[in-house]
C-alpha atoms as a PDB file:
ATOM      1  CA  UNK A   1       0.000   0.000   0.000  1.00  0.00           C
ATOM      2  CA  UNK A   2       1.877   3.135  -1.422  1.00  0.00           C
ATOM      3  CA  UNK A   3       0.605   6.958  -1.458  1.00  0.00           C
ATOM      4  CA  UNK A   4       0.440   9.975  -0.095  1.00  0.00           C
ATOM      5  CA  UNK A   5       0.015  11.046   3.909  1.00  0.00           C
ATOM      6  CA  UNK A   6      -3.999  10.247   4.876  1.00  0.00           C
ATOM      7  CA  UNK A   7      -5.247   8.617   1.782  1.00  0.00           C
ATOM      8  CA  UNK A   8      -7.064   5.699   3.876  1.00  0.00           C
ATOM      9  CA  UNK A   9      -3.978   3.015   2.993  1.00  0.00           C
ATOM     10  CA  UNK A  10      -4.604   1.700   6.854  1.00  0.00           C
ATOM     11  CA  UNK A  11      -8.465   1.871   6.692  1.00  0.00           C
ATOM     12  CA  UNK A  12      -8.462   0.104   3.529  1.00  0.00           C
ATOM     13  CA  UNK A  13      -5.929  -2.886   4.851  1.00  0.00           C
ATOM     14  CA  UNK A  14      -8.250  -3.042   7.807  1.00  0.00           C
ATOM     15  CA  UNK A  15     -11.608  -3.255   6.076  1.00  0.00           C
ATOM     16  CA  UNK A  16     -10.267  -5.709   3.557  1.00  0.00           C
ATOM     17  CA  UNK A  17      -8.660  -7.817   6.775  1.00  0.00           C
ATOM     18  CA  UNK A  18     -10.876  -7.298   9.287  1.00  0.00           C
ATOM     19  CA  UNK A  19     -14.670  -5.719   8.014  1.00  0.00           C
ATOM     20  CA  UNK A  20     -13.933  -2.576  10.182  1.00  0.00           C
ATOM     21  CA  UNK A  21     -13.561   0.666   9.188  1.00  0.00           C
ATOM     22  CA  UNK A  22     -11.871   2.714  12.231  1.00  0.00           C
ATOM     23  CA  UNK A  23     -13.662   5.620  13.793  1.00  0.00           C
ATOM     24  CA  UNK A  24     -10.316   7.446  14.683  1.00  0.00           C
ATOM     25  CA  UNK A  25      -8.011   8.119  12.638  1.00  0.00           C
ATOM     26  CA  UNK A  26      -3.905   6.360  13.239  1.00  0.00           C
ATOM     27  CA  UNK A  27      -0.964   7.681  12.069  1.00  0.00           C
ATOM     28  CA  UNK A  28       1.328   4.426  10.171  1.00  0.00           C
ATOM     29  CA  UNK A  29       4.733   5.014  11.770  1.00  0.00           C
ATOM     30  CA  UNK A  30       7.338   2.670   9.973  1.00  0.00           C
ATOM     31  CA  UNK A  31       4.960  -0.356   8.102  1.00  0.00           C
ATOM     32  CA  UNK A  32       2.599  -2.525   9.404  1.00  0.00           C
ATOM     33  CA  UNK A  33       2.021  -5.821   8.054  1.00  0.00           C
ATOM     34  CA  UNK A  34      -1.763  -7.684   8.149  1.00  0.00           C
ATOM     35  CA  UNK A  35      -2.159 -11.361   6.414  1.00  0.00           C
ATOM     36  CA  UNK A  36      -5.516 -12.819   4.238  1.00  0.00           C
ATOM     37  CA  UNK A  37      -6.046 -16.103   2.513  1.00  0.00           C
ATOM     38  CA  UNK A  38      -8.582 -14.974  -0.640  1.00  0.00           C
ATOM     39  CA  UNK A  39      -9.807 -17.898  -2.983  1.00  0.00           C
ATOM     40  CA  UNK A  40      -9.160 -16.820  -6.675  1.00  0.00           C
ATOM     41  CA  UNK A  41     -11.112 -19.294  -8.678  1.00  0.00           C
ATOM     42  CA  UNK A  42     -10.117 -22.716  -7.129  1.00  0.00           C
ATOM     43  CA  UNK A  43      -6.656 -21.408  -6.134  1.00  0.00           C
ATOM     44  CA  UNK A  44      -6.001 -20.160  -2.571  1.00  0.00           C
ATOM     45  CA  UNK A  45      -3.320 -17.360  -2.023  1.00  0.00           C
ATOM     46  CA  UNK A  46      -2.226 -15.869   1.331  1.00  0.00           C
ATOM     47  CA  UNK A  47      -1.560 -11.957   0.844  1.00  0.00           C
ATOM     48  CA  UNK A  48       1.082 -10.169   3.046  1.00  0.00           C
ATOM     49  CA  UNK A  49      -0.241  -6.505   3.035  1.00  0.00           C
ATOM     50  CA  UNK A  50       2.381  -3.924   3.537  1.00  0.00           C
ATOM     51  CA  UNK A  51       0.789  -0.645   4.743  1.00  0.00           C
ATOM     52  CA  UNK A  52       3.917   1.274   4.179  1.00  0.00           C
ATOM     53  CA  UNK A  53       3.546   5.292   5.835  1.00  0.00           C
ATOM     54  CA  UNK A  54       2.467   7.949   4.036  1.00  0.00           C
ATOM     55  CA  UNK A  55       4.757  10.910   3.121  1.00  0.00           C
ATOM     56  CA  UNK A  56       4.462  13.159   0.578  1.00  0.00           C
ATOM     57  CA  UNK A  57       8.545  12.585  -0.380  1.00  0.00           C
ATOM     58  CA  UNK A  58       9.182   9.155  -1.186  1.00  0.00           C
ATOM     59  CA  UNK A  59      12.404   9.689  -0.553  1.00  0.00           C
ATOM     60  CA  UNK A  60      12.388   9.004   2.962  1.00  0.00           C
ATOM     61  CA  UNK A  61      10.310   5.326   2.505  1.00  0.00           C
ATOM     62  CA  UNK A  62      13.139   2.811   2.920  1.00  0.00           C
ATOM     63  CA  UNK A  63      13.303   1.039  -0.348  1.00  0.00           C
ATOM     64  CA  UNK A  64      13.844  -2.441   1.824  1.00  0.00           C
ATOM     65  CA  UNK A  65      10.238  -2.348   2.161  1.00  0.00           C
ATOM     66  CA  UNK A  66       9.786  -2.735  -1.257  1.00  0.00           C
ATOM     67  CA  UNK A  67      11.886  -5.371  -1.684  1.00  0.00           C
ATOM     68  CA  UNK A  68      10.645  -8.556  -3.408  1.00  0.00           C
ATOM     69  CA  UNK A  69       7.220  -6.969  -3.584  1.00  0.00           C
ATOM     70  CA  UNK A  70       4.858  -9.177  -6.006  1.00  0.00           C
ATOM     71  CA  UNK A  71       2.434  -6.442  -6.723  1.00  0.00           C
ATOM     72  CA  UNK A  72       1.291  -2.954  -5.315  1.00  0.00           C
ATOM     73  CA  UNK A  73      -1.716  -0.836  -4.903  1.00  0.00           C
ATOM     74  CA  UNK A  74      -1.162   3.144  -5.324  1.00  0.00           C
ATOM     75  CA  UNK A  75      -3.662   4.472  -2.966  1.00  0.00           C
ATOM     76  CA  UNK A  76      -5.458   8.060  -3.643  1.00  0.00           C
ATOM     77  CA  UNK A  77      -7.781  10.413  -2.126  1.00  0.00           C
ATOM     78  CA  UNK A  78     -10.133  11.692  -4.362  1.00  0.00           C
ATOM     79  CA  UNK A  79     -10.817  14.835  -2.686  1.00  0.00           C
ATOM     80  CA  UNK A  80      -7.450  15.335  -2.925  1.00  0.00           C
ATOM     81  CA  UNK A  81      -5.561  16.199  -6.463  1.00  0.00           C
ATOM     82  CA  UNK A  82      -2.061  16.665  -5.216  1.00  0.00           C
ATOM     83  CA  UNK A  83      -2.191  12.766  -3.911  1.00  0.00           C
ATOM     84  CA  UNK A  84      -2.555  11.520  -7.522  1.00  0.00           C
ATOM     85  CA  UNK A  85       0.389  13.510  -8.746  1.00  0.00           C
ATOM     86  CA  UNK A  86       2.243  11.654  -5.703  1.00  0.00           C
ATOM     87  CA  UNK A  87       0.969   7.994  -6.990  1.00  0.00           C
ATOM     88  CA  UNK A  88       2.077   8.813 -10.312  1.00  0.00           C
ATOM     89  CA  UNK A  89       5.565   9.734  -8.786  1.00  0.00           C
ATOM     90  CA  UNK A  90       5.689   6.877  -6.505  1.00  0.00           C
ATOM     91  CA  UNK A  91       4.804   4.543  -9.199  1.00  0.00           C
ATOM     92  CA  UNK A  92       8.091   6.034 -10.988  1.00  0.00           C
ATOM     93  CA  UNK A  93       9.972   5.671  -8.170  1.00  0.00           C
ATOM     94  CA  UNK A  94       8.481   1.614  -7.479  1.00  0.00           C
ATOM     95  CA  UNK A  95       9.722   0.904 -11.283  1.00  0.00           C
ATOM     96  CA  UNK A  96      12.762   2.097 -10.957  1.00  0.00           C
ATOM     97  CA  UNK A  97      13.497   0.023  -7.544  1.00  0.00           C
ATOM     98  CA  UNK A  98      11.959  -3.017  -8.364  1.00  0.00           C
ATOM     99  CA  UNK A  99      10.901  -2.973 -11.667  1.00  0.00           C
ATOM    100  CA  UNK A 100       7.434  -3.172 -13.242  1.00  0.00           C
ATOM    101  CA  UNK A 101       5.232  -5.300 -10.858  1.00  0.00           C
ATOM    102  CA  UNK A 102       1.417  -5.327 -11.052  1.00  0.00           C
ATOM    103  CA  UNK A 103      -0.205  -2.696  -9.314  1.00  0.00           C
ATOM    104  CA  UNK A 104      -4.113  -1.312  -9.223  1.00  0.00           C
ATOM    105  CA  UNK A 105      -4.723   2.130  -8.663  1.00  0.00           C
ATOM    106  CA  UNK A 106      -7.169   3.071  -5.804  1.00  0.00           C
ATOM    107  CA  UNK A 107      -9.314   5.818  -5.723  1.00  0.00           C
ATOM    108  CA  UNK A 108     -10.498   6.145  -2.409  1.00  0.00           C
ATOM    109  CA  UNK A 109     -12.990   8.256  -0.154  1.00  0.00           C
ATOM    110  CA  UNK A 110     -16.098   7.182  -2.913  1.00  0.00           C
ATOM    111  CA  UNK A 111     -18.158   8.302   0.400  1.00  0.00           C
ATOM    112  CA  UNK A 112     -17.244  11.746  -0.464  1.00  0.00           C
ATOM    113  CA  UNK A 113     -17.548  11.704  -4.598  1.00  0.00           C
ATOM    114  CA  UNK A 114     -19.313  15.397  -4.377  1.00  0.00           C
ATOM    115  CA  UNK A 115     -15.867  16.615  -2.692  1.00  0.00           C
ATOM    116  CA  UNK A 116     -13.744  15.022  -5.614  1.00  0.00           C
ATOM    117  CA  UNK A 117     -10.739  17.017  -7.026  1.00  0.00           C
ATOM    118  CA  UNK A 118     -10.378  13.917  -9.713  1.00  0.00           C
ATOM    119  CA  UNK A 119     -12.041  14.409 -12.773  1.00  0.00           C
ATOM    120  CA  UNK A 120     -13.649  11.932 -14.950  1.00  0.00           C
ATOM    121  CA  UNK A 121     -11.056  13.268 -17.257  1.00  0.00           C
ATOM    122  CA  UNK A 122      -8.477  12.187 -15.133  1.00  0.00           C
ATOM    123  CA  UNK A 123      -9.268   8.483 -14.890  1.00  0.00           C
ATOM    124  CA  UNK A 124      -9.757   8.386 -18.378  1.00  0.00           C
ATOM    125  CA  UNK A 125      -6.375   9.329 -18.748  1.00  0.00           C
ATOM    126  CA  UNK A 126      -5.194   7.019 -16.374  1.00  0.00           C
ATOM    127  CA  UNK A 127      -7.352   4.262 -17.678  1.00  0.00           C
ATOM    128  CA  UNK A 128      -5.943   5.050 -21.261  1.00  0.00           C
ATOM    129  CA  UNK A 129      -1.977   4.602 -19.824  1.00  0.00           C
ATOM    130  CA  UNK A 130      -3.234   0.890 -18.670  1.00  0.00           C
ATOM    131  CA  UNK A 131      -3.584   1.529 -15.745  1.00  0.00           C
ATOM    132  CA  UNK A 132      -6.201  -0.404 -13.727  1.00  0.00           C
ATOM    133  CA  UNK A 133      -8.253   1.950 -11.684  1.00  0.00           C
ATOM    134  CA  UNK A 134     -10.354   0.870  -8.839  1.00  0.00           C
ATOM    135  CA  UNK A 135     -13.121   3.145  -6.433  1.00  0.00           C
ATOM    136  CA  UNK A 136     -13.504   2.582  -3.269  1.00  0.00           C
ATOM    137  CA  UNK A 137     -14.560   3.585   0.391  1.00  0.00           C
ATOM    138  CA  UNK A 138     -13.075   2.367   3.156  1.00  0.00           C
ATOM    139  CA  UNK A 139     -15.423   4.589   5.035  1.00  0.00           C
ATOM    140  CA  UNK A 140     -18.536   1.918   3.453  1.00  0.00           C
ATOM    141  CA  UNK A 141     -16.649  -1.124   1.863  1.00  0.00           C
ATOM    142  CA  UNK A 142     -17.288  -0.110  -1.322  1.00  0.00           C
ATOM    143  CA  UNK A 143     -15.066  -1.327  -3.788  1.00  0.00           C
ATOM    144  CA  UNK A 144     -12.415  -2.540  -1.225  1.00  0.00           C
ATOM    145  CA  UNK A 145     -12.560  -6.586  -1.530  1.00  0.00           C
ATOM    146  CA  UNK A 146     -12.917  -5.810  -5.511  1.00  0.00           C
ATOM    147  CA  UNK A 147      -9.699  -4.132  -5.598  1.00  0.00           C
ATOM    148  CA  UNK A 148      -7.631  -6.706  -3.796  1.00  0.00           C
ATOM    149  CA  UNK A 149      -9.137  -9.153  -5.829  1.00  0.00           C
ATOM    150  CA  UNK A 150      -8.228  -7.703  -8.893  1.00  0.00           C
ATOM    151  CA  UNK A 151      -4.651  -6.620  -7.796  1.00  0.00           C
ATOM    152  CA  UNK A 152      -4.368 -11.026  -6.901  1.00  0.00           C
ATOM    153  CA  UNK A 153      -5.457 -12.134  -9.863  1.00  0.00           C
ATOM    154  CA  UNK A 154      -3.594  -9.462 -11.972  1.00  0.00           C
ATOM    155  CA  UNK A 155      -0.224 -10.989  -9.938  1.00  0.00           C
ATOM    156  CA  UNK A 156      -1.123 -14.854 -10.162  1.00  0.00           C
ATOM    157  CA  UNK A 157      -1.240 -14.063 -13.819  1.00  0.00           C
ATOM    158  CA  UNK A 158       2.052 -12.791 -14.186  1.00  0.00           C
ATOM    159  CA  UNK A 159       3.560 -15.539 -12.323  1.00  0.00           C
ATOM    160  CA  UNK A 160       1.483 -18.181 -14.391  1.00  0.00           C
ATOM    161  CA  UNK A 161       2.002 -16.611 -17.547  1.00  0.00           C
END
């Protein structure tokens, strides 16, 4: 989980892991690390999610964390611009220390569409580059287990072929 300070990357991991969404909001100091088995078709995979900090210079995110990473989500507020210019530069920054790994693009905070910064134009953009862009809500689940679903089977197909 990569992006910008306050982007949900926590809330997300937890209402993926856990159903919760929590009422107050914690600062990610260092990374914290949460586990899930999901069933992809009739294959079982256990997920290691990373929920590295958020700071708005990558610079200071210790590359060890990305180390042997099999696939990545770039997390983004969507009443907040600036934090897509961040995931683009993060995404940069990801290829250049690992390479080109799988990774879904998260629009978060789809509680709060009216409040968008993120125009239509905008994801079509995105969407146009290839990337793979997913909404979602930590706040209300929405889109959450679709997203780490999609990131799984987009990195069990790379390592099938």
């Amino acid at each position: 989980m990569l992006g910008s300070f306050a982007v949900g990357k926590t809330s997300l991991v937890q209402r993926f892991g856990s159903s919760k969404f929590p009422r107050k909001y914690q600062t990610t100091v260092g990374v914290m690390i949460d586990k899930k088995t999901v069933e992809i078709g009739d294959q079982e995979v256990y997920l290691m999610l990373w929920d590295i900090y958020g700071q708005d210079a990558f610079r200071r995110v210790q590359t060890s964390y990305l180390a042997d990473a099999s696939s990545y989500f770039l997390v983004v507020d969507g009443t907040r611009k600036d934090t897509l210019d961040m995931a683009l530069a993060l995404r940069k920054r990801v290829n250049k220390e690992i390479g080109e790994v799988p990774f879904v693009l998260i629009l978060n905070k789809a509680d709060l569409k009216d409040e968008w910064e993120i125009s239509r134009q905008d994801l079509d953009e995105l969407s146009k580059s290839g990337s793979a862009v997913v909404e979602t809500s930590a706040k209300t689940g929405e889109g959450v287990e679709k997203a780490f679903l999609s990131l799984t089977a987009k990195m069990l197909k790379v390592q099938t072929g």
